[in-house]
N, C-alpha and C. Protein backbone atom coordinates (compact mmCIF):
# COMPACT_ATOMS: atom_id res chain seq x y z
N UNK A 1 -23.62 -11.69 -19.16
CA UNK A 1 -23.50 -13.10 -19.43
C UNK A 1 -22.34 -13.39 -20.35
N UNK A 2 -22.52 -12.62 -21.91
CA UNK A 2 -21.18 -12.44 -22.48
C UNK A 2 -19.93 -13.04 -21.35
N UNK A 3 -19.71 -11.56 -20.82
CA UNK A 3 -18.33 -11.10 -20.22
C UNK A 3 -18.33 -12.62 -19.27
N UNK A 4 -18.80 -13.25 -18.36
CA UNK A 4 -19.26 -14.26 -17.61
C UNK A 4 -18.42 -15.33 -18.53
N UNK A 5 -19.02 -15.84 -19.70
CA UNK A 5 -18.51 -16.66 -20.25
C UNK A 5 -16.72 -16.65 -21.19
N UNK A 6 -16.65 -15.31 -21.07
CA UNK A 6 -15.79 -15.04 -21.97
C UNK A 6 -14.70 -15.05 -20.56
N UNK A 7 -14.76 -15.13 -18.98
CA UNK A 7 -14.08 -15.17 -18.11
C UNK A 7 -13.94 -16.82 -18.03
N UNK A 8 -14.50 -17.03 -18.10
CA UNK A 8 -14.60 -18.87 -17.94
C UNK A 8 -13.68 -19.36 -19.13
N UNK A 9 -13.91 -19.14 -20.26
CA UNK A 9 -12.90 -19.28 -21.14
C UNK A 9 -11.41 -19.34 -21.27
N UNK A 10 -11.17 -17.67 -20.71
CA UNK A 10 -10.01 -17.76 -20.10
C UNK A 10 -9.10 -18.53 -19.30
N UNK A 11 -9.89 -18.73 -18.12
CA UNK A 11 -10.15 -19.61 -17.04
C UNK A 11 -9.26 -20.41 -17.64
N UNK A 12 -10.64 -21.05 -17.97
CA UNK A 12 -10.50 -22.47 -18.60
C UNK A 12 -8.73 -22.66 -19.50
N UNK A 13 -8.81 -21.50 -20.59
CA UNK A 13 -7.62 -21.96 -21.24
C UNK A 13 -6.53 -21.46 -20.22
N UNK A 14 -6.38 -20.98 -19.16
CA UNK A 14 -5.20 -20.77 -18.42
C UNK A 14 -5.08 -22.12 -17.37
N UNK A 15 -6.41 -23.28 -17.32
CA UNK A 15 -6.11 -24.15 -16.53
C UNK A 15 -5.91 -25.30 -17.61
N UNK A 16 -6.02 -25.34 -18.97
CA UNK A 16 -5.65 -26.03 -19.66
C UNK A 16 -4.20 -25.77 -19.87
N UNK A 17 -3.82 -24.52 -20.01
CA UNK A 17 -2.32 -24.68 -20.63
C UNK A 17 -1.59 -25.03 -19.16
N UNK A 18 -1.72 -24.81 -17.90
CA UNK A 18 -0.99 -24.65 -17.37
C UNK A 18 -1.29 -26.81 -16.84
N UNK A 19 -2.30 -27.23 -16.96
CA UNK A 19 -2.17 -28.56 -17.18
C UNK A 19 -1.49 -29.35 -18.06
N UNK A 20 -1.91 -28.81 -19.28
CA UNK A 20 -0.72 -29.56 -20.06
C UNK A 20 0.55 -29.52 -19.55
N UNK A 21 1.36 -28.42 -18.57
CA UNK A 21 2.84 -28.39 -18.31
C UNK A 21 2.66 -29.00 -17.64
N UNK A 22 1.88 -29.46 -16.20
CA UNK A 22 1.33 -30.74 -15.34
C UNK A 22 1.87 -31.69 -16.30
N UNK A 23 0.84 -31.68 -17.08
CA UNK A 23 0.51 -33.19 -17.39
C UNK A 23 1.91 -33.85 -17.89
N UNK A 24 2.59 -32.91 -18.27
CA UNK A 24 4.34 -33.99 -18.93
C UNK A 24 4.88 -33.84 -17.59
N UNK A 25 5.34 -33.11 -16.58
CA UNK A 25 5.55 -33.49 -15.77
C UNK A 25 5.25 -34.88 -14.52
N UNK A 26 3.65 -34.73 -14.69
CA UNK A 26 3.37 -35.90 -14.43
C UNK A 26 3.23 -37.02 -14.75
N UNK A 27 3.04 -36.90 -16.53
CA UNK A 27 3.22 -38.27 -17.02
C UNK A 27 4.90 -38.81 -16.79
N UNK A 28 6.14 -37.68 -17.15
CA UNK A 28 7.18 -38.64 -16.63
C UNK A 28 7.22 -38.57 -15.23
N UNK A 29 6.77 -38.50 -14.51
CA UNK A 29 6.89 -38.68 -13.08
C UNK A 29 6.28 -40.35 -12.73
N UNK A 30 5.21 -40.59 -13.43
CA UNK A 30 4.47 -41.52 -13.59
C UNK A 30 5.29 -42.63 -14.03
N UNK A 31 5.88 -42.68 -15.42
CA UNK A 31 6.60 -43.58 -15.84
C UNK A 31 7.96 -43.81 -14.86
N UNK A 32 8.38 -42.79 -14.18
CA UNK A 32 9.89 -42.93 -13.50
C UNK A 32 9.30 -43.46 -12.64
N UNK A 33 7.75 -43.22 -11.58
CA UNK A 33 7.42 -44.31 -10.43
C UNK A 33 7.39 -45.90 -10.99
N UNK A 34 6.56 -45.72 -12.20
CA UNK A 34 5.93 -47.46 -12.65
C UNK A 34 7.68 -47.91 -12.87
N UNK A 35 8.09 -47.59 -13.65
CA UNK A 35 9.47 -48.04 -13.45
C UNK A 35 10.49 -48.52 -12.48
N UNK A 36 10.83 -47.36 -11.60
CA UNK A 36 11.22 -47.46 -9.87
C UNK A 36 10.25 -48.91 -9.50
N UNK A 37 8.77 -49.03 -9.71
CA UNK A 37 8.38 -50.14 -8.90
C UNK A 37 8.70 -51.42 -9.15
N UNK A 38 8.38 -51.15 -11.21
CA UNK A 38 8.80 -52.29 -11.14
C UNK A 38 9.91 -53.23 -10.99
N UNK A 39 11.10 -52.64 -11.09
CA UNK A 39 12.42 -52.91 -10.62
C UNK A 39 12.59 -53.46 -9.26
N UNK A 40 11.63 -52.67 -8.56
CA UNK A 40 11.99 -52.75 -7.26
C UNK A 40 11.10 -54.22 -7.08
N UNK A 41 9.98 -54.51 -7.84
CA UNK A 41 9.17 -55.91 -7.48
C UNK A 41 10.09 -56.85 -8.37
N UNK A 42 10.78 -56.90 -9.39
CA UNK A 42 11.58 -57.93 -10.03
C UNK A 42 12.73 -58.61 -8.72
N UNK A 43 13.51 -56.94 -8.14
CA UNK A 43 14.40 -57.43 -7.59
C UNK A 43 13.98 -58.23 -6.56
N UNK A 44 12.56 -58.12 -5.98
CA UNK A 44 12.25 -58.88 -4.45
C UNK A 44 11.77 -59.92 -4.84
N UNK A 45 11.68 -60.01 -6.43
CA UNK A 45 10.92 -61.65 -6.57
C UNK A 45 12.32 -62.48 -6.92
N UNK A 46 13.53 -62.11 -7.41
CA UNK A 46 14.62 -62.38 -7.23
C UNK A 46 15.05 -62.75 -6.22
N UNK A 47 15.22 -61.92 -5.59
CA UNK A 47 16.13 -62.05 -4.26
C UNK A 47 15.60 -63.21 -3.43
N UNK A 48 14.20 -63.42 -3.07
CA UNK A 48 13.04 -64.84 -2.59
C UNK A 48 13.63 -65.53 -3.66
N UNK A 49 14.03 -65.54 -4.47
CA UNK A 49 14.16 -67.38 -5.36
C UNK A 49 12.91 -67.29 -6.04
N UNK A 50 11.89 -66.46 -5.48
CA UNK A 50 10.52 -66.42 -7.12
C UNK A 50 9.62 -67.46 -6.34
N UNK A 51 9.73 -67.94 -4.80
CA UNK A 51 8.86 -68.65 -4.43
C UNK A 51 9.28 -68.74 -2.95
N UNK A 52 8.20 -68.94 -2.23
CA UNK A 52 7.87 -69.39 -0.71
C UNK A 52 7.65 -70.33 -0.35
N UNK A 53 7.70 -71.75 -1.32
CA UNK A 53 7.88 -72.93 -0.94
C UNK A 53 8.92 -73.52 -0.68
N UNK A 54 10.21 -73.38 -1.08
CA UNK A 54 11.27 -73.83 -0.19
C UNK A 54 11.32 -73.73 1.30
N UNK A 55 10.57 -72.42 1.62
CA UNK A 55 10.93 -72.15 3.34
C UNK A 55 10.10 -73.08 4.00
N UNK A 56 8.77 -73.94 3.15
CA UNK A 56 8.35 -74.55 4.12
C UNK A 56 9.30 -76.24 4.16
N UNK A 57 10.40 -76.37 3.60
CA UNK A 57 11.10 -77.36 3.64
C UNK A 57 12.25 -77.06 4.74
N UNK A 58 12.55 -77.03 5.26
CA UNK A 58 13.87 -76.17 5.84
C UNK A 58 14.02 -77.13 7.24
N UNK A 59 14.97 -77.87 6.92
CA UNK A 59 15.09 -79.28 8.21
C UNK A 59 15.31 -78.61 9.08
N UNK A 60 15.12 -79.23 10.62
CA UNK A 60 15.23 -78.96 11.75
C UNK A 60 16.33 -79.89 12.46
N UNK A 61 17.06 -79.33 13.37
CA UNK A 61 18.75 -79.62 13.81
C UNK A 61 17.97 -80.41 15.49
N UNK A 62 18.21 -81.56 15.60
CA UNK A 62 17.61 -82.03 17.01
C UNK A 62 18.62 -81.53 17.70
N UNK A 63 18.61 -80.89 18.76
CA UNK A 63 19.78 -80.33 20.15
C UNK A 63 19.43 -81.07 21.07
N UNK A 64 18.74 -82.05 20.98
CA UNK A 64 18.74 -83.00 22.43
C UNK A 64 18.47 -82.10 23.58
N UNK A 65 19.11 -82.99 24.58
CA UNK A 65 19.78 -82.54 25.94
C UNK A 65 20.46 -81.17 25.80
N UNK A 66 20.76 -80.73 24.64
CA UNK A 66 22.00 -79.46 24.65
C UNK A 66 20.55 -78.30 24.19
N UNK A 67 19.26 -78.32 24.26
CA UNK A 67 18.52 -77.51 24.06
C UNK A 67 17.72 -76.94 25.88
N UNK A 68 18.54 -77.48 26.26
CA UNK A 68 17.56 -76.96 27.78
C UNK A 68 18.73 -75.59 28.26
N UNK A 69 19.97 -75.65 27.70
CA UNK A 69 21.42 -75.29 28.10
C UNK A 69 20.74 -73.65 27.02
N UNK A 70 20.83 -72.62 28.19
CA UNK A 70 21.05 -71.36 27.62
C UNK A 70 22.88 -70.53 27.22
N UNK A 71 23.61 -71.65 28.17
CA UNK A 71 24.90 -71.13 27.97
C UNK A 71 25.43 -72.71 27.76
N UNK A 72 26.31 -72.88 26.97
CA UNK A 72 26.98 -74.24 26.78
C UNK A 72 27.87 -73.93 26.37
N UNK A 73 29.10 -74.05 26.92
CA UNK A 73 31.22 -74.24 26.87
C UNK A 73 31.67 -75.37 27.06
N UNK A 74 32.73 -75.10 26.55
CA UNK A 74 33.77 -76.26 26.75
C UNK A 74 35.29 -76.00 27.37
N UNK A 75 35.23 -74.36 27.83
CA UNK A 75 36.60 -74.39 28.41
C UNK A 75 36.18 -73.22 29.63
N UNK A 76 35.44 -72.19 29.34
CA UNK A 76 35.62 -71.34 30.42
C UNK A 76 34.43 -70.56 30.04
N UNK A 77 33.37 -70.00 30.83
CA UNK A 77 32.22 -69.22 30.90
C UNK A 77 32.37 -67.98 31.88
N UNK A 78 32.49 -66.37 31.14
CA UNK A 78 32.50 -65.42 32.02
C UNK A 78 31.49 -64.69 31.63
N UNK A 79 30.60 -64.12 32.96
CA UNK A 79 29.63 -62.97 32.85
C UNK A 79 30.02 -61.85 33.43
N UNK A 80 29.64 -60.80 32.68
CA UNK A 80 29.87 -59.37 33.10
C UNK A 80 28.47 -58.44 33.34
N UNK A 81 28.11 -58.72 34.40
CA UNK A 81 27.01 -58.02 34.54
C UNK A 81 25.64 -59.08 35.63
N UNK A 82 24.70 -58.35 35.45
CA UNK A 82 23.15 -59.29 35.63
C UNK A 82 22.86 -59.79 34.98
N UNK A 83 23.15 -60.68 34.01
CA UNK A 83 22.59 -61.83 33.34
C UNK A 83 21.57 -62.47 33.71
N UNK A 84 20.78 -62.57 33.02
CA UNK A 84 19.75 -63.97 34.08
C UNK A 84 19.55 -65.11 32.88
N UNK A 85 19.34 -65.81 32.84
CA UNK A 85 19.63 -67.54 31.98
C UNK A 85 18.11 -67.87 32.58
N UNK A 86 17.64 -68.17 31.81
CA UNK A 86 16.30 -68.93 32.04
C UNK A 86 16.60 -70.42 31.52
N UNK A 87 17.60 -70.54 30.87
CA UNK A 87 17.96 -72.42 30.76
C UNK A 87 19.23 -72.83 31.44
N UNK A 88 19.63 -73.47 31.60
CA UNK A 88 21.00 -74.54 32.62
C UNK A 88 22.04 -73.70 31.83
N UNK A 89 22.92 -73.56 32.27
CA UNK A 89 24.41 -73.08 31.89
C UNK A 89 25.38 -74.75 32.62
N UNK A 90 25.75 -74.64 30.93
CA UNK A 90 26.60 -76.33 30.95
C UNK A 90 28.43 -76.05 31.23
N UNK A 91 29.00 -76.53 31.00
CA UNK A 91 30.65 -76.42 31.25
C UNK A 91 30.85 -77.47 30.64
N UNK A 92 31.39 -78.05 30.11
CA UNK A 92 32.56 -79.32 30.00
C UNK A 92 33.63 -79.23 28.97
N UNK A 93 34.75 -79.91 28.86
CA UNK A 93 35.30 -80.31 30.49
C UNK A 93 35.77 -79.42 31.02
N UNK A 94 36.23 -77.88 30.89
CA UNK A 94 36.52 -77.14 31.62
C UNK A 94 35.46 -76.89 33.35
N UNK A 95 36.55 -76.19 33.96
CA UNK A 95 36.07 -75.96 35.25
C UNK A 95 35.52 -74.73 35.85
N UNK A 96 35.87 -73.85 34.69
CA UNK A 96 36.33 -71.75 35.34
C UNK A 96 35.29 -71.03 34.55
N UNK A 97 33.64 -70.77 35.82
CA UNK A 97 33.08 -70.04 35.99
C UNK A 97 32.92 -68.98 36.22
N UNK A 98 32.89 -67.96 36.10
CA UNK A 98 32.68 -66.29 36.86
C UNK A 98 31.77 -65.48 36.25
N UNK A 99 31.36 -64.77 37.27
CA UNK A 99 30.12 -63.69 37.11
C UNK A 99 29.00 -64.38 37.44
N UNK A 100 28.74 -65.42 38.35
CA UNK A 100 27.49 -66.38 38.62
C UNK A 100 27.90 -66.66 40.11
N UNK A 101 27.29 -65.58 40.96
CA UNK A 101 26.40 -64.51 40.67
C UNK A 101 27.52 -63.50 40.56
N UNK A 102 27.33 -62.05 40.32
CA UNK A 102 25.79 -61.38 40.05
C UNK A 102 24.94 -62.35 38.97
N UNK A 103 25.44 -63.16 37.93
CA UNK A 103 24.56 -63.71 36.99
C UNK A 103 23.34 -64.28 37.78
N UNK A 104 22.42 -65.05 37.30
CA UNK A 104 21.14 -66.14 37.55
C UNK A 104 20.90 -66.89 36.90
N UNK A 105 20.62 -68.02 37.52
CA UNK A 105 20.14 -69.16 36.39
C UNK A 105 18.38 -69.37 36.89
N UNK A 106 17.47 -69.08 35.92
CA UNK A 106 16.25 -69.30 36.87
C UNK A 106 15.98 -71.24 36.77
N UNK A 107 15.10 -71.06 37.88
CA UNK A 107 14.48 -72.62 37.84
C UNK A 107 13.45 -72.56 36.76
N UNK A 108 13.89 -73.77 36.25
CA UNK A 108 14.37 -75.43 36.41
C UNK A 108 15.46 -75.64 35.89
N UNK A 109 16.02 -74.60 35.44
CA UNK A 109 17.86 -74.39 34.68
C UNK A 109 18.56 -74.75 35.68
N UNK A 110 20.02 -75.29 35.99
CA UNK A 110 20.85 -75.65 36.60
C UNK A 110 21.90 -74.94 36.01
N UNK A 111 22.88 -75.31 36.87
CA UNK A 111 24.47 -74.92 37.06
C UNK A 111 25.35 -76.23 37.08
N UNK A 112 26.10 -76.28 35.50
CA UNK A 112 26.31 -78.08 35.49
C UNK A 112 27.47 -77.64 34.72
N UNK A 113 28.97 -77.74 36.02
CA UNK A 113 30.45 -77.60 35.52
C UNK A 113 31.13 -78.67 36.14
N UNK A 114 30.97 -79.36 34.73
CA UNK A 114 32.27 -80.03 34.50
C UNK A 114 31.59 -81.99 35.15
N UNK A 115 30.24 -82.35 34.97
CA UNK A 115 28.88 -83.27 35.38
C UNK A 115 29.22 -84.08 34.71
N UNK A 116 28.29 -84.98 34.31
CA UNK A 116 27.70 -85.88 33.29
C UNK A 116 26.41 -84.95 32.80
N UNK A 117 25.96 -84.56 33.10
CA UNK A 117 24.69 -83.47 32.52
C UNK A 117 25.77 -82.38 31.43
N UNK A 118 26.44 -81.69 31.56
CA UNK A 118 27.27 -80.71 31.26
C UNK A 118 28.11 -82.35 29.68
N UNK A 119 28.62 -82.94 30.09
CA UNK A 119 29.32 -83.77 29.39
C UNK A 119 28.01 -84.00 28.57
N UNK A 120 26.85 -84.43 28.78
CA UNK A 120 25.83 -85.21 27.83
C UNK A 120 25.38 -84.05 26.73
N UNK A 121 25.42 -82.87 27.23
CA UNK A 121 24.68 -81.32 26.71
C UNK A 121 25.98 -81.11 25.66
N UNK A 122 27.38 -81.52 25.61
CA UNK A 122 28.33 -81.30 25.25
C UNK A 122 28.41 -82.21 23.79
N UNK A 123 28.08 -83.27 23.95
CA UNK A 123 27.97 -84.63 23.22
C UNK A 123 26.62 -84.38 22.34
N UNK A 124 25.35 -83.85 22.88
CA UNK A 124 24.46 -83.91 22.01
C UNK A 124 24.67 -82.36 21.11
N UNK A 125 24.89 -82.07 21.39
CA UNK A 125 25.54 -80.27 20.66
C UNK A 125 26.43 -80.42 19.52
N UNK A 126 27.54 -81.62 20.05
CA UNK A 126 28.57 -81.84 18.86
C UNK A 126 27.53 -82.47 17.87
N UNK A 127 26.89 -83.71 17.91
CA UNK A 127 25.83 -84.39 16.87
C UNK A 127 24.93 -83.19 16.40
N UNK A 128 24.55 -82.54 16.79
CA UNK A 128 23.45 -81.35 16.23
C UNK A 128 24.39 -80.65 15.23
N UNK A 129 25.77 -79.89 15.72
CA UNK A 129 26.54 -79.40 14.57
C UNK A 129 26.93 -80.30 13.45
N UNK A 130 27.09 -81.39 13.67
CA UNK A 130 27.39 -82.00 12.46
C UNK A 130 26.21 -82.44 11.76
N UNK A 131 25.31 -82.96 12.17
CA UNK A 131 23.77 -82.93 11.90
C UNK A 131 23.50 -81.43 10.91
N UNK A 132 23.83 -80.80 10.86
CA UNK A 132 23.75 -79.29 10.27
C UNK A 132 24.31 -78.92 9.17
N UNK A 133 25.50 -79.30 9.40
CA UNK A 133 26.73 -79.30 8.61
C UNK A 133 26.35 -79.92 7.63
């Protein structure tokens, strides 16, 4: 029983000393994480402005007529490839299309070079940029 306890002892003080070298290791390991974090949470409450209520203010740009238009120009539209457009591809006032086809425009999108549709998509686009601006 002696010898029993007098092994445990040992034990014991060889898992104490060799904890204590743990333990400074881990305590600065500890402080260099809490540190690292908190830096790292200052900078992200920084970088947000320190709040999430501005984003719910954030005006919206009306595009009219110029929001149905997946492609909208004013001098010349080229595709290289399979494209497919799920909204109208506009022109104005230019005339010089290419790559349509192979391109696609799916329905209910149109093909509007050089129109009054193409001119109106042109006109409400300019008001949206300056609307922005």
């Amino acid at each position: 029983m002696l010898m029993g306890l007098a092994t445990i002892a040992l034990l014991a003080f060889g898992v104490v000393a060799t904890t204590r070298h743990r333990f400074r290791e881990t305590a600065l390991a500890r402080r260099t994480g809490a540190t690292v974090l908190t830096l790292a949470v200052v900078a992200a409450a920084v970088a947000s402005g320190g709040s999430t209520a501005g984003a719910a203010v954030v005006p919206t740009v009306d595009l009219a007529s110029a929001a149905s238009h997946s492609v909208l120009a004013a001098s010349t539209v080229t595709n290289t490839g399979a494209s497919v457009l799920d909204g109208s591809l506009g022109l104005w006032p230019g005339t010089s299309v290419t790559g349509f086809p192979p391109g696609e425009v799916l329905p209910p999108g149109t093909i509007n070079i050089d129109n009054p549709v193409a001119q109106q998509a042109q006109s409400d686009l300019t008001v949206a940029y300056d609307d922005a601006a």
